[in-house]
PDB file of N, CA and C in Angstrom:
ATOM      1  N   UNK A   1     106.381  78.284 108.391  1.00  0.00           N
ATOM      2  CA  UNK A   1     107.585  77.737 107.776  1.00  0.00           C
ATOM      3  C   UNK A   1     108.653  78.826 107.727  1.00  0.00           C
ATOM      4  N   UNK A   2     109.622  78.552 108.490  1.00  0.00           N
ATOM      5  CA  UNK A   2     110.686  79.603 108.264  1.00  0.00           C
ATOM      6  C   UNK A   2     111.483  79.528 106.587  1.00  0.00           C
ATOM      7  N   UNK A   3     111.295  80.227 106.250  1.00  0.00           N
ATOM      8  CA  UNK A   3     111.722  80.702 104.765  1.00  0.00           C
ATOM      9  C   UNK A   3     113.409  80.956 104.288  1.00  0.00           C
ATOM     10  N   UNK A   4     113.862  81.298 105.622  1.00  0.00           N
ATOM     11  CA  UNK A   4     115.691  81.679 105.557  1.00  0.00           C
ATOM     12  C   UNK A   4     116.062  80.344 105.370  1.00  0.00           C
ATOM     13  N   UNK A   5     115.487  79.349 105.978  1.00  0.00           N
ATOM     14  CA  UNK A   5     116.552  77.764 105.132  1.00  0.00           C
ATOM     15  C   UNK A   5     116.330  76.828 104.407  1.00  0.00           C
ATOM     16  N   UNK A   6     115.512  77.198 103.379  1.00  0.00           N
ATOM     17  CA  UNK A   6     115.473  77.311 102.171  1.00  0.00           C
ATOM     18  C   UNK A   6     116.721  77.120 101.263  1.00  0.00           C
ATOM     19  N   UNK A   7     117.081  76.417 100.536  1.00  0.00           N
ATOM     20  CA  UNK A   7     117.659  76.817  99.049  1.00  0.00           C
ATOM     21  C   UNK A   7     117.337  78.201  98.217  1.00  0.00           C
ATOM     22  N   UNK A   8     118.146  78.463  97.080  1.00  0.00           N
ATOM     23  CA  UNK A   8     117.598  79.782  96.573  1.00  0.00           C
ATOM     24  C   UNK A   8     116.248  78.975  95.508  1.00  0.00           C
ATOM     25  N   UNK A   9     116.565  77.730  94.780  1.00  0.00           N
ATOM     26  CA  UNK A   9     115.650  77.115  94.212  1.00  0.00           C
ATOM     27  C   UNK A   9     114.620  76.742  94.934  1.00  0.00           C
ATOM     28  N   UNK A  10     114.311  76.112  95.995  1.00  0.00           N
ATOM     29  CA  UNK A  10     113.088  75.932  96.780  1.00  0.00           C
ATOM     30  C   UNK A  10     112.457  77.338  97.376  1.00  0.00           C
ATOM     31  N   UNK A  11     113.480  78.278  97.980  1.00  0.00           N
ATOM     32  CA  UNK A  11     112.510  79.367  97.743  1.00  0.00           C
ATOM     33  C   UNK A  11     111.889  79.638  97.030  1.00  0.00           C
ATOM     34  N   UNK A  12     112.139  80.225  95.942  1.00  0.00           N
ATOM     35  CA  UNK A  12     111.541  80.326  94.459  1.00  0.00           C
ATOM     36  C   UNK A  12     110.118  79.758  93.976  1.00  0.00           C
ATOM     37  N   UNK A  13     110.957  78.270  93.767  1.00  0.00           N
ATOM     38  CA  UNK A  13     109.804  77.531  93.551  1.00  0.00           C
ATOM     39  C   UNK A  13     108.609  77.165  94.818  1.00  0.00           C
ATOM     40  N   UNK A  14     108.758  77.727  95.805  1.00  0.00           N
ATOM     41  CA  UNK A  14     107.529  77.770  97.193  1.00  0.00           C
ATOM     42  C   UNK A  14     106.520  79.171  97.078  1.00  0.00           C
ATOM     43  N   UNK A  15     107.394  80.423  96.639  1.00  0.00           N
ATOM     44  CA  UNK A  15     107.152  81.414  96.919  1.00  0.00           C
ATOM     45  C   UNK A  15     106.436  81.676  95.501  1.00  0.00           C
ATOM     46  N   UNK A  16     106.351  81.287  94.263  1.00  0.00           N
ATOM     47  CA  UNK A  16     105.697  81.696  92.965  1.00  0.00           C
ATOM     48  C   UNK A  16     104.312  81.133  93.049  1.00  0.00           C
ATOM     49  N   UNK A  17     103.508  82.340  92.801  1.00  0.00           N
ATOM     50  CA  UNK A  17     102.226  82.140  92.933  1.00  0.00           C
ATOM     51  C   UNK A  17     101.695  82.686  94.442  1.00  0.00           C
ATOM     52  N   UNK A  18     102.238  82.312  94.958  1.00  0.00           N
ATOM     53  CA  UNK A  18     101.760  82.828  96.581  1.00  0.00           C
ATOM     54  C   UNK A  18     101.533  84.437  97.185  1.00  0.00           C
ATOM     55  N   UNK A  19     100.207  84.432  97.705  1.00  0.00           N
ATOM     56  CA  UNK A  19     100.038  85.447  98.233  1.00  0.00           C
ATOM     57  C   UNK A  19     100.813  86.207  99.213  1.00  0.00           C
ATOM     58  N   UNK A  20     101.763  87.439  99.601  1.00  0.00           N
ATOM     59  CA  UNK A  20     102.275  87.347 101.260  1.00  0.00           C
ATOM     60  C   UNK A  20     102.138  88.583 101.818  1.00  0.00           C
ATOM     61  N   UNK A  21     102.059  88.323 102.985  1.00  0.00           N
ATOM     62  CA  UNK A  21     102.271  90.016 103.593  1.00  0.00           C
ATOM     63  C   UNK A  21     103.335  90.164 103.521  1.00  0.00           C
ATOM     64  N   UNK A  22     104.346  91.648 103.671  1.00  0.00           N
ATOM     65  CA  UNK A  22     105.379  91.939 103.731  1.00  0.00           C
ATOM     66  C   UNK A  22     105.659  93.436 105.003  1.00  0.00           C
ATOM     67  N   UNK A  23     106.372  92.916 105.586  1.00  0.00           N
ATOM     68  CA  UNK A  23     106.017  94.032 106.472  1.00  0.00           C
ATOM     69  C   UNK A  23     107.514  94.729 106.093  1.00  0.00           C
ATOM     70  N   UNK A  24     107.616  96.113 105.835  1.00  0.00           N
ATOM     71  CA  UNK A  24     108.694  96.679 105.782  1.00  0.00           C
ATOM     72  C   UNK A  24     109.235  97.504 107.261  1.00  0.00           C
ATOM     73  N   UNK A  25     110.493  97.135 107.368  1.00  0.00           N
ATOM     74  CA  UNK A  25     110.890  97.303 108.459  1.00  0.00           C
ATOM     75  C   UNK A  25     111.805  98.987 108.392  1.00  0.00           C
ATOM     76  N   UNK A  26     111.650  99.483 106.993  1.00  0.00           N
ATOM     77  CA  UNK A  26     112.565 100.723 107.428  1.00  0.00           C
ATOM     78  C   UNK A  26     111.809 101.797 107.137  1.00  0.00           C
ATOM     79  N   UNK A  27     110.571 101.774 106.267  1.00  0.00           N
ATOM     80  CA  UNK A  27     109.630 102.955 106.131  1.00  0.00           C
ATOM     81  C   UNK A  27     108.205 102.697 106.068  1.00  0.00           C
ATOM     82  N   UNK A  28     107.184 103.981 106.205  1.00  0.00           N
ATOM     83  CA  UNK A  28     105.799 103.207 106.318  1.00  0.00           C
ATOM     84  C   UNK A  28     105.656 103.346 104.327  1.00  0.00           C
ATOM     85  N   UNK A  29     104.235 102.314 104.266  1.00  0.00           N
ATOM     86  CA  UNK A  29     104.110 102.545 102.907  1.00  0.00           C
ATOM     87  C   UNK A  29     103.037 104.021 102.840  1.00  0.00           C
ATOM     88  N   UNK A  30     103.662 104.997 101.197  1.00  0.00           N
ATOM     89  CA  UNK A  30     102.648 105.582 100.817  1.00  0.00           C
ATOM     90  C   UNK A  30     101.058 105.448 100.235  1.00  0.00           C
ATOM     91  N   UNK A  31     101.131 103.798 100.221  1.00  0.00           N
ATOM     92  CA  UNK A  31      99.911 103.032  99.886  1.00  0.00           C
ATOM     93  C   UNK A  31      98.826 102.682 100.968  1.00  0.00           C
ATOM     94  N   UNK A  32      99.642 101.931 101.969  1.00  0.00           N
ATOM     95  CA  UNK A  32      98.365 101.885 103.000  1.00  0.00           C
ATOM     96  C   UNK A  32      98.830 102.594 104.065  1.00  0.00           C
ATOM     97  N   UNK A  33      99.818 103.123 104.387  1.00  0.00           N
ATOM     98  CA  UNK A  33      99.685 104.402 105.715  1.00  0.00           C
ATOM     99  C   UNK A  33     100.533 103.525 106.938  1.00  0.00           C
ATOM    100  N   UNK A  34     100.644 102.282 106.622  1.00  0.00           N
ATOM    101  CA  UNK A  34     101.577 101.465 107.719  1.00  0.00           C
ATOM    102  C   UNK A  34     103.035 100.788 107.146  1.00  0.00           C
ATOM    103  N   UNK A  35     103.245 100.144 107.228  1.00  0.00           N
ATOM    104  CA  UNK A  35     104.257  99.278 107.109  1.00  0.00           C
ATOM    105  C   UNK A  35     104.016  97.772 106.362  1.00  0.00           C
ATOM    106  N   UNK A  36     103.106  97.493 106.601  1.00  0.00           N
ATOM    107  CA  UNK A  36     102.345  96.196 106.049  1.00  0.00           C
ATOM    108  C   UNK A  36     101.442  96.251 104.637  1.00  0.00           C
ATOM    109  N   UNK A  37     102.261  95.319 103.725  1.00  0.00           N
ATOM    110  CA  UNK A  37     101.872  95.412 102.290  1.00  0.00           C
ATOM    111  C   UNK A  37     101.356  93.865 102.186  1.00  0.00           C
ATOM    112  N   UNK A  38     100.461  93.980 100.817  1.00  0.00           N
ATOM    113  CA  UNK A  38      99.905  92.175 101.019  1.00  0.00           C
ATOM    114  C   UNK A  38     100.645  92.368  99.126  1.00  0.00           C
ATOM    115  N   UNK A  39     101.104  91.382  98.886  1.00  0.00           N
ATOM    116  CA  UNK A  39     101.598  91.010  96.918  1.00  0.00           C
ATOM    117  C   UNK A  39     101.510  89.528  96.448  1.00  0.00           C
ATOM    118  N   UNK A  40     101.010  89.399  95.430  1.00  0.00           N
ATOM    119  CA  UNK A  40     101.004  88.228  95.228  1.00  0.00           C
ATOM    120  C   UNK A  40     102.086  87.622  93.879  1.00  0.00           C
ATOM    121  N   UNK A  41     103.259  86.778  94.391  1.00  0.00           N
ATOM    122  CA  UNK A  41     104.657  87.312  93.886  1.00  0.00           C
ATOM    123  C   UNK A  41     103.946  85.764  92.473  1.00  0.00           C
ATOM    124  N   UNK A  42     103.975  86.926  91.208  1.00  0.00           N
ATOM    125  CA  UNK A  42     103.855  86.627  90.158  1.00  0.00           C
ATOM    126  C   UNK A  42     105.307  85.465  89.260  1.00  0.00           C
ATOM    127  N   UNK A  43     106.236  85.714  89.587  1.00  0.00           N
ATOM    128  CA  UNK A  43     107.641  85.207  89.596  1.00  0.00           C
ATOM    129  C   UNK A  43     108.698  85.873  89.887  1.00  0.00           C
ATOM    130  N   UNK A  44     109.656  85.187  90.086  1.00  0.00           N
ATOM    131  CA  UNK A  44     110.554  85.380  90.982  1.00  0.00           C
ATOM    132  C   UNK A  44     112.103  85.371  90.128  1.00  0.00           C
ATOM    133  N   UNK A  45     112.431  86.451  89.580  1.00  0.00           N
ATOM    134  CA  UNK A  45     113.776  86.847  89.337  1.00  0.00           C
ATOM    135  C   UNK A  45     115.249  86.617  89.854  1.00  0.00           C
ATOM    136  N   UNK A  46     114.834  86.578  90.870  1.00  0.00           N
ATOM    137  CA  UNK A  46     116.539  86.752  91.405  1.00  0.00           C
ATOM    138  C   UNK A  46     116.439  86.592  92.898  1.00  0.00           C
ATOM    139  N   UNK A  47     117.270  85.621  93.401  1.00  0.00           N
ATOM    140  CA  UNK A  47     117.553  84.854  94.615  1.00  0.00           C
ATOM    141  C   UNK A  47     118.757  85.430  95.398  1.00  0.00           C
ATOM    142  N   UNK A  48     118.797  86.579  95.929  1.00  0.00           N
ATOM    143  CA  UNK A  48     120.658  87.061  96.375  1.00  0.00           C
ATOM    144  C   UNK A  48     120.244  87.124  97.906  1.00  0.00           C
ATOM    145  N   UNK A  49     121.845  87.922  98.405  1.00  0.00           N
ATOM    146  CA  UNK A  49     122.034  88.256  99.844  1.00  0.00           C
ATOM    147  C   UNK A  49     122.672  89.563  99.369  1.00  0.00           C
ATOM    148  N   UNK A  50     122.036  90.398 100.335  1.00  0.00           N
ATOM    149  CA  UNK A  50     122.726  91.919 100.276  1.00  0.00           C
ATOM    150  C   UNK A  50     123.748  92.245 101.197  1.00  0.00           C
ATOM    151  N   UNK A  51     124.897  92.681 100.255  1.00  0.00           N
ATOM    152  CA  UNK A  51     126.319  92.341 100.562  1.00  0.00           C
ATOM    153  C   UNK A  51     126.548  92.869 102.134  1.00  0.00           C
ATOM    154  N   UNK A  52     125.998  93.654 102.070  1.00  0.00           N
ATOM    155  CA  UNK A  52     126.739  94.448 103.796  1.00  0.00           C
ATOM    156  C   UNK A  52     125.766  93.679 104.893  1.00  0.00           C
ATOM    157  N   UNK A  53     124.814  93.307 104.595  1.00  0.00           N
ATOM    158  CA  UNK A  53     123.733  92.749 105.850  1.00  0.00           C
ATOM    159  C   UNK A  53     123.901  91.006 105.739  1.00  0.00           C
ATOM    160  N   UNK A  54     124.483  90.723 104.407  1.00  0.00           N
ATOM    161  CA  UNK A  54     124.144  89.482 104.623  1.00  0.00           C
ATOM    162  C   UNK A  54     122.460  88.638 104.525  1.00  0.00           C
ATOM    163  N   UNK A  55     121.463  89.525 104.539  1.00  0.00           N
ATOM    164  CA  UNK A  55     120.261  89.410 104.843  1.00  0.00           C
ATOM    165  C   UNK A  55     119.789  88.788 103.043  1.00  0.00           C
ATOM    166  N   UNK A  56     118.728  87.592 103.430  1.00  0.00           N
ATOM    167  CA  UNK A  56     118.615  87.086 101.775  1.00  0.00           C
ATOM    168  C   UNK A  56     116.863  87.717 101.328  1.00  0.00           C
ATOM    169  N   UNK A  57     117.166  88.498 100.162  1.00  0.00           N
ATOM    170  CA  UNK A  57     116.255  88.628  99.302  1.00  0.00           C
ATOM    171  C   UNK A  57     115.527  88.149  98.428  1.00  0.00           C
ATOM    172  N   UNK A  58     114.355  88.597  97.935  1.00  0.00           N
ATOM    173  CA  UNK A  58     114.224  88.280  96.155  1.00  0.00           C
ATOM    174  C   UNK A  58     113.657  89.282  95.821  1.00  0.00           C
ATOM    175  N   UNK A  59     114.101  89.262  94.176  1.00  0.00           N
ATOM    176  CA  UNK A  59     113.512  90.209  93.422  1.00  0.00           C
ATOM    177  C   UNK A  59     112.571  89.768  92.687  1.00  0.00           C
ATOM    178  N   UNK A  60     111.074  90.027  92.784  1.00  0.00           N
ATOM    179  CA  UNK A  60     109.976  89.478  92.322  1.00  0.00           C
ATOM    180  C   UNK A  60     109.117  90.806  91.307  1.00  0.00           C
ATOM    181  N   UNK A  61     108.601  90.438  90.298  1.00  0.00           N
ATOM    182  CA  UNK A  61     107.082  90.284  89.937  1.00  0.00           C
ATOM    183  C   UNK A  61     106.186  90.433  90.401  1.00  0.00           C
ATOM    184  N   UNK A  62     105.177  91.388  91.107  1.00  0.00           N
ATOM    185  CA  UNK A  62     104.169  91.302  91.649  1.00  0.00           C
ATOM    186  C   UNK A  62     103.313  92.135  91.865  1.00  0.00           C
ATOM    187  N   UNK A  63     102.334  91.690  91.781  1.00  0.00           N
ATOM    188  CA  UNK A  63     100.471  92.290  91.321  1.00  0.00           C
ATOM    189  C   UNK A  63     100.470  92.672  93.225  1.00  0.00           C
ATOM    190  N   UNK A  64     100.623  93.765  93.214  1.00  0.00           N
ATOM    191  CA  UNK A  64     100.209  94.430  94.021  1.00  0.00           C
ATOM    192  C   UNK A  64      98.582  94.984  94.755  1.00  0.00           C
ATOM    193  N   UNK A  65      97.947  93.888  95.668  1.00  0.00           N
ATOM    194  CA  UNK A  65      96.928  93.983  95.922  1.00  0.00           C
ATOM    195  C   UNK A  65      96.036  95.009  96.760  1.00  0.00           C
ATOM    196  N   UNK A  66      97.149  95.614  97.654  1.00  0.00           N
ATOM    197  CA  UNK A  66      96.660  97.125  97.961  1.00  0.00           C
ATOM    198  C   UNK A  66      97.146  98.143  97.303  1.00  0.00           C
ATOM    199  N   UNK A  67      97.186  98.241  95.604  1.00  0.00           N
ATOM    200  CA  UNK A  67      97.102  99.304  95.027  1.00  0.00           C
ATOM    201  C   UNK A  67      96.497  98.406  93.769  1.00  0.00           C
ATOM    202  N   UNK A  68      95.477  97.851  94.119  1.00  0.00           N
ATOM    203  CA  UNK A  68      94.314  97.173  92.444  1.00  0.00           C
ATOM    204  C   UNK A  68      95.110  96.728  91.862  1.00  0.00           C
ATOM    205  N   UNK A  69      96.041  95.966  92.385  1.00  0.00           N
ATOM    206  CA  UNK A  69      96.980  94.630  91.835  1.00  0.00           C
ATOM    207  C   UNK A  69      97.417  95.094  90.618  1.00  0.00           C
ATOM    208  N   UNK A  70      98.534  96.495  90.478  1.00  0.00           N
ATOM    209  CA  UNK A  70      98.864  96.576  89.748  1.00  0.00           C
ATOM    210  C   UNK A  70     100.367  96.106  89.662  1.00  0.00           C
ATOM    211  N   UNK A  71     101.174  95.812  88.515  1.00  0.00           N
ATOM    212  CA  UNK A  71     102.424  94.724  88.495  1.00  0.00           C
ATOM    213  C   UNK A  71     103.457  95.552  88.603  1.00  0.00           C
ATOM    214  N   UNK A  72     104.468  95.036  89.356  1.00  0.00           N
ATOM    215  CA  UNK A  72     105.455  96.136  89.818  1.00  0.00           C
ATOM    216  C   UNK A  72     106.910  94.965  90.320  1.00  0.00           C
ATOM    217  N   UNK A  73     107.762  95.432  89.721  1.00  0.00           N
ATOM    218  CA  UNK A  73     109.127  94.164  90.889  1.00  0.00           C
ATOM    219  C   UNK A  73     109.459  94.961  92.255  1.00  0.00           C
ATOM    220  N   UNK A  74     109.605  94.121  92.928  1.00  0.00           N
ATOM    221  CA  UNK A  74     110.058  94.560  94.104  1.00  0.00           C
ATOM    222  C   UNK A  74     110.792  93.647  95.075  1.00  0.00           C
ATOM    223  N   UNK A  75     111.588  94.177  95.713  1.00  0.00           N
ATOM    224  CA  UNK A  75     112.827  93.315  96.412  1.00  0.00           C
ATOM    225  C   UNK A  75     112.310  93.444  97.782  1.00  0.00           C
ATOM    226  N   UNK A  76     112.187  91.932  97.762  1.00  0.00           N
ATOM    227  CA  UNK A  76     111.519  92.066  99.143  1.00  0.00           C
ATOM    228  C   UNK A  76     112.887  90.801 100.407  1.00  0.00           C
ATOM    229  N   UNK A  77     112.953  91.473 101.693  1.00  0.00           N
ATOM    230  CA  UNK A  77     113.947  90.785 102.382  1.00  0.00           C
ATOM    231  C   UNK A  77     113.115  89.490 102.976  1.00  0.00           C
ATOM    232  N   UNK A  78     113.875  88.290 102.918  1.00  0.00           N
ATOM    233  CA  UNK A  78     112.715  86.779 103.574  1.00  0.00           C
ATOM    234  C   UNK A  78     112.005  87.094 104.603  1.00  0.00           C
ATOM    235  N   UNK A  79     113.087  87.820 105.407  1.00  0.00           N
ATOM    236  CA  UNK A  79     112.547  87.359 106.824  1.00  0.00           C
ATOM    237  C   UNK A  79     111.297  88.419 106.949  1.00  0.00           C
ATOM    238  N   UNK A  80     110.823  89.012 106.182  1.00  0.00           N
ATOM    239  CA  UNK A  80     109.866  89.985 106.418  1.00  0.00           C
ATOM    240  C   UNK A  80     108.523  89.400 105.780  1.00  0.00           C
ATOM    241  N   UNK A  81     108.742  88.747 105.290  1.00  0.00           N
ATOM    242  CA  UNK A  81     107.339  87.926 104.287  1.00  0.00           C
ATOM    243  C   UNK A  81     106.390  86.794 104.837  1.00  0.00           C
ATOM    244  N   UNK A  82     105.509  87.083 105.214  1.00  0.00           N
ATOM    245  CA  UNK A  82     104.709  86.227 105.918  1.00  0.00           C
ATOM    246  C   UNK A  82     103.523  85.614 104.721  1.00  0.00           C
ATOM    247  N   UNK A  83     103.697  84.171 104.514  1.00  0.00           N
ATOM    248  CA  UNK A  83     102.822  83.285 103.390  1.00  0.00           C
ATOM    249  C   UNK A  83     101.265  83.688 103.881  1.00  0.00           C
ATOM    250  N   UNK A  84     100.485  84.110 103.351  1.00  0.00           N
ATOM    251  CA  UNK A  84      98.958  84.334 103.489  1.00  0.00           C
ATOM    252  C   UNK A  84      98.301  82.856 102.785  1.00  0.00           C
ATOM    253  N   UNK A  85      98.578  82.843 101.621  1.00  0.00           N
ATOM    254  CA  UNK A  85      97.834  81.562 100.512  1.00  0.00           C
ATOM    255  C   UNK A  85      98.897  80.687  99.724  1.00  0.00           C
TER     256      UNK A  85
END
């Protein structure tokens, strides 16, 4: 399911609760040694677009499963989030 055409409310409400990978596209993580993070977005704060890219975010809640699901927000960009569960 492509996720960019979406509403900011149907995102939201699709994406709470759900497991996802996230692959970051500008650095590797200090957690697992690649680029690819798995979170399971606890709720979901804030629905924007970042002004110079245009590119749509959220700012989430989430139990972080490759570091023992500990809870952390993090802004993650759509197009990088791949639904696992």
């Amino acid at each position: 399911m492509k996720l960019e055409h979406l509403n900011p409310t149907q995102l939201a409400s699709f994406l709470a609760g759900k497991t996802v990978r996230y692959t970051n596209t500008k650095k590797e993580s200090s957690v697992t040694g690649d680029r690819t993070r798995t979170f399971k977005i606890n709720s979901i704060d804030r629905v924007g677009r970042h002004v110079e890219t245009s590119e749509q975010f959220i700012t989430a809640k989430v139990s972080d499963v490759d570091d023992s699901g500990t809870e952390k927000y993090r802004n993650l960009y759509v197009d990088s989030i791949d639904v696992i569960v």
